[in-house]
Structures are given as C-alpha cells and as structure tokens.
N, C-alpha and C. Protein backbone atom coordinates (compact mmCIF):
# COMPACT_ATOMS: atom_id res chain seq x y z
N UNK A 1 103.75 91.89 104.62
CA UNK A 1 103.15 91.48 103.37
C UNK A 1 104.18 90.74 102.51
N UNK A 2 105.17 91.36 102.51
CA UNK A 2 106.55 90.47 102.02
C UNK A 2 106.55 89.10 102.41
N UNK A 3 106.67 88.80 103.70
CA UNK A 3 106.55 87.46 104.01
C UNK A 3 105.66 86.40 103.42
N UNK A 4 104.27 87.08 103.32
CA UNK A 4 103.15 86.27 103.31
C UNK A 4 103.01 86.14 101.32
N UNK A 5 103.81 87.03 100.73
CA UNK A 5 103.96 86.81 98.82
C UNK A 5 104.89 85.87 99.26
N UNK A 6 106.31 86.04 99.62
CA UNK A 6 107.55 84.87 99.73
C UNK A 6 106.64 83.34 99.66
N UNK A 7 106.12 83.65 100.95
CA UNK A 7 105.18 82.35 100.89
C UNK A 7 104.43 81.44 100.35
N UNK A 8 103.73 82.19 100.06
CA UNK A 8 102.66 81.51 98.42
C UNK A 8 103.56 81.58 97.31
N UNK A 9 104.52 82.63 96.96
CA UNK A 9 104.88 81.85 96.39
C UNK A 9 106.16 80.71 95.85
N UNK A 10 106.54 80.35 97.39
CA UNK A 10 107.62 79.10 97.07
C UNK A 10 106.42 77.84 97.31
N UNK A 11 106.60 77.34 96.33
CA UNK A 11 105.90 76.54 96.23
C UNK A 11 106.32 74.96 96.48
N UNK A 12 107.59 74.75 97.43
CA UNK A 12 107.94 73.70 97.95
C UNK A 12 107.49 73.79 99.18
N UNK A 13 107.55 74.60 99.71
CA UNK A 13 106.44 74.90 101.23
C UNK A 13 105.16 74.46 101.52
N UNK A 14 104.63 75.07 100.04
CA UNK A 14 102.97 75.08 99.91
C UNK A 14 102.11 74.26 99.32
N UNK A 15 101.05 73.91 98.92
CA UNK A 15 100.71 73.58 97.73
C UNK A 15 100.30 74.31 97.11
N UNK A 16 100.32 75.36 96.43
CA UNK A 16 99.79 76.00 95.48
C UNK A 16 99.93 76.35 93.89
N UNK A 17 99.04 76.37 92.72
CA UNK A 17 99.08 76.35 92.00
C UNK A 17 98.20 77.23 91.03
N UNK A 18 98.57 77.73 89.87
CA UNK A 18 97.77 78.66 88.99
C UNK A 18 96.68 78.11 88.85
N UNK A 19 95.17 79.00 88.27
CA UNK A 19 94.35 77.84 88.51
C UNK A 19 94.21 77.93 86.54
N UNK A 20 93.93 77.03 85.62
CA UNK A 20 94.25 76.81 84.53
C UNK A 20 93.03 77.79 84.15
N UNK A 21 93.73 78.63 82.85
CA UNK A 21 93.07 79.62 81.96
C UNK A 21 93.22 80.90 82.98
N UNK A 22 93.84 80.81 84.30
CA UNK A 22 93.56 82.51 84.47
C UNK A 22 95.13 82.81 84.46
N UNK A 23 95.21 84.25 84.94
CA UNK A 23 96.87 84.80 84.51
C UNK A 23 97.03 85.01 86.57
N UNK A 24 95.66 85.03 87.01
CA UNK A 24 96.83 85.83 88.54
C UNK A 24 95.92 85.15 89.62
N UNK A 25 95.12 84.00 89.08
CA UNK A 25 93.77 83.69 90.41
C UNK A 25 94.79 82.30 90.78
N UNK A 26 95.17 81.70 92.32
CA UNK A 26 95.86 80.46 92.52
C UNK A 26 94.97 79.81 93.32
N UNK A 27 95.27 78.47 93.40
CA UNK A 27 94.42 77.55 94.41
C UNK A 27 95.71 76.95 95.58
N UNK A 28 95.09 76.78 96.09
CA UNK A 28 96.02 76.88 97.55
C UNK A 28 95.28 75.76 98.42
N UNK A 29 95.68 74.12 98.26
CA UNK A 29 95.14 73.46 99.00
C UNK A 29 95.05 73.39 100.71
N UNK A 30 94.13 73.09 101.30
CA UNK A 30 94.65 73.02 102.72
C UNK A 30 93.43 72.04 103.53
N UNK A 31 93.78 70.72 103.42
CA UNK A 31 93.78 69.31 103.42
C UNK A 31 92.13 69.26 102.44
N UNK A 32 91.15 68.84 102.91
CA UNK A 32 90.21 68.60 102.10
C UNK A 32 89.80 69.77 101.73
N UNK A 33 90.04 71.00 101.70
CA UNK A 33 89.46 72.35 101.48
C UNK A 33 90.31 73.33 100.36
N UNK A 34 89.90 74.18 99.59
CA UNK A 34 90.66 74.71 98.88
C UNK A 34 90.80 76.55 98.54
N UNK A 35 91.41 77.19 98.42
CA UNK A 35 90.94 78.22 99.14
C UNK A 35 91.56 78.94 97.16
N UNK A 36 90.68 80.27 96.70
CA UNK A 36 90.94 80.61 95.84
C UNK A 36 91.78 82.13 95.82
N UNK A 37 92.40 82.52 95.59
CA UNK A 37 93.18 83.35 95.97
C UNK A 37 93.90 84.22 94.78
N UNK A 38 93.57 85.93 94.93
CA UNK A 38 93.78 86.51 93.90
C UNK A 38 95.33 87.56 94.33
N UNK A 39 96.29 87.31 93.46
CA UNK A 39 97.50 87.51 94.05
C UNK A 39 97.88 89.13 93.27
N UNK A 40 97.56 90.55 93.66
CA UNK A 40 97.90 92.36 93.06
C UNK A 40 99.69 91.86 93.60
N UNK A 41 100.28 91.51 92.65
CA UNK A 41 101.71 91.70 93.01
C UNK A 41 102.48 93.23 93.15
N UNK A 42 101.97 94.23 92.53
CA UNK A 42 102.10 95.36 92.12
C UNK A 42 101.93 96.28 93.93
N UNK A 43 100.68 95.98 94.02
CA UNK A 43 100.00 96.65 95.22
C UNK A 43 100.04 95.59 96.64
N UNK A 44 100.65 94.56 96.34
CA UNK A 44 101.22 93.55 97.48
C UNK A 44 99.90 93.01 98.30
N UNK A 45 99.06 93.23 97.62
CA UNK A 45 97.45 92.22 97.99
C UNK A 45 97.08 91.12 97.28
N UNK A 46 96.68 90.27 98.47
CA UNK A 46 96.10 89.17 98.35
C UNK A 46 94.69 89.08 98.82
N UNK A 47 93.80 88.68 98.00
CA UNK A 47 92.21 88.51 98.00
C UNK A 47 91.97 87.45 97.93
N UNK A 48 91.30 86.61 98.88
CA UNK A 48 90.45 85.44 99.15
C UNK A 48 89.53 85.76 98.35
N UNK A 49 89.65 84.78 97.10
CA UNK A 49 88.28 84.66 96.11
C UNK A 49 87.07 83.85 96.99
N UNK A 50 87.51 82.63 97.24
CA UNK A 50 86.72 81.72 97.82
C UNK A 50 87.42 80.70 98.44
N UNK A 51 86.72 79.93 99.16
CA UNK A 51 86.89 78.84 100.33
C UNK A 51 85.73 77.94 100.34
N UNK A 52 86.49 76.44 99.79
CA UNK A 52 85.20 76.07 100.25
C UNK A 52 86.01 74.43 99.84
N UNK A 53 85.13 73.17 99.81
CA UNK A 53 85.34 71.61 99.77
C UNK A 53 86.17 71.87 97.97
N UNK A 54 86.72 70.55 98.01
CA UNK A 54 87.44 70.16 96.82
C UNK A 54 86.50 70.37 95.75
N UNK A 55 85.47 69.56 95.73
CA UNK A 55 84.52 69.41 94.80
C UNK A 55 83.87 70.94 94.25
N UNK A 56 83.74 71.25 94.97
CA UNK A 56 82.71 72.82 95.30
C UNK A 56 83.28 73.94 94.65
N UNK A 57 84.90 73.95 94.96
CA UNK A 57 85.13 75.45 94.92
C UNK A 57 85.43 75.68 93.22
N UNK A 58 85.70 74.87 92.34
CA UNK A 58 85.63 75.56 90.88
C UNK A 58 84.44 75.51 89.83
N UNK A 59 83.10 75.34 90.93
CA UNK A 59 82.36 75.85 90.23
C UNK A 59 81.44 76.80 90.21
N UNK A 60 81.00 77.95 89.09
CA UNK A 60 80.78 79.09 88.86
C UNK A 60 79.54 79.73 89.94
C-alpha cells in the first residue's frame, strides 16, 4: 500500500491532480479516460470514485 500512496503521490511520474473545491478526491488521467480517486491517508486506502471519458467524469 506504501508503494501504491508513493505513487500517486509523486506527481512527476503521474498525472495527477486535486480535483478543485475538494480537500482529498484526485483525478488521475490515463490517456483519454479519467479515473476519480479518493485518497484515507490515515487508513492507507484508496477508493475509485469513478472511471469514465474526459468529458463525462465531472459530472454529477
């Protein structure tokens, strides 16, 4: 699980980024697709909010 926080979050590796207005939800590109991702730093979990096309995935 260590590995996979290191990961997300160096963010010269990745693309990932906060998604604007939240404190812990990131977006995590991966080529036309974008995957939403809720990061328990505390409890070392990561939750797939959603997955889905560029267009698609930030809306409600």
């Amino acid at each position: 699980m260590d590995k996979i926080l290191n990961l997300l979050m160096n963010k010269e590796k990745i693309d990932i980024k906060l998604v604007e207005g939240e404190k812990d939800i990131y977006r995590l590109r991966v080529g036309k697709y974008r995957m939403l991702i809720k990061v328990y730093k505390e409890k070392q979990t990561i939750l797939v909010v959603k997955i889905g096309p560029r267009g698609d995935i930030y809306k409600k």
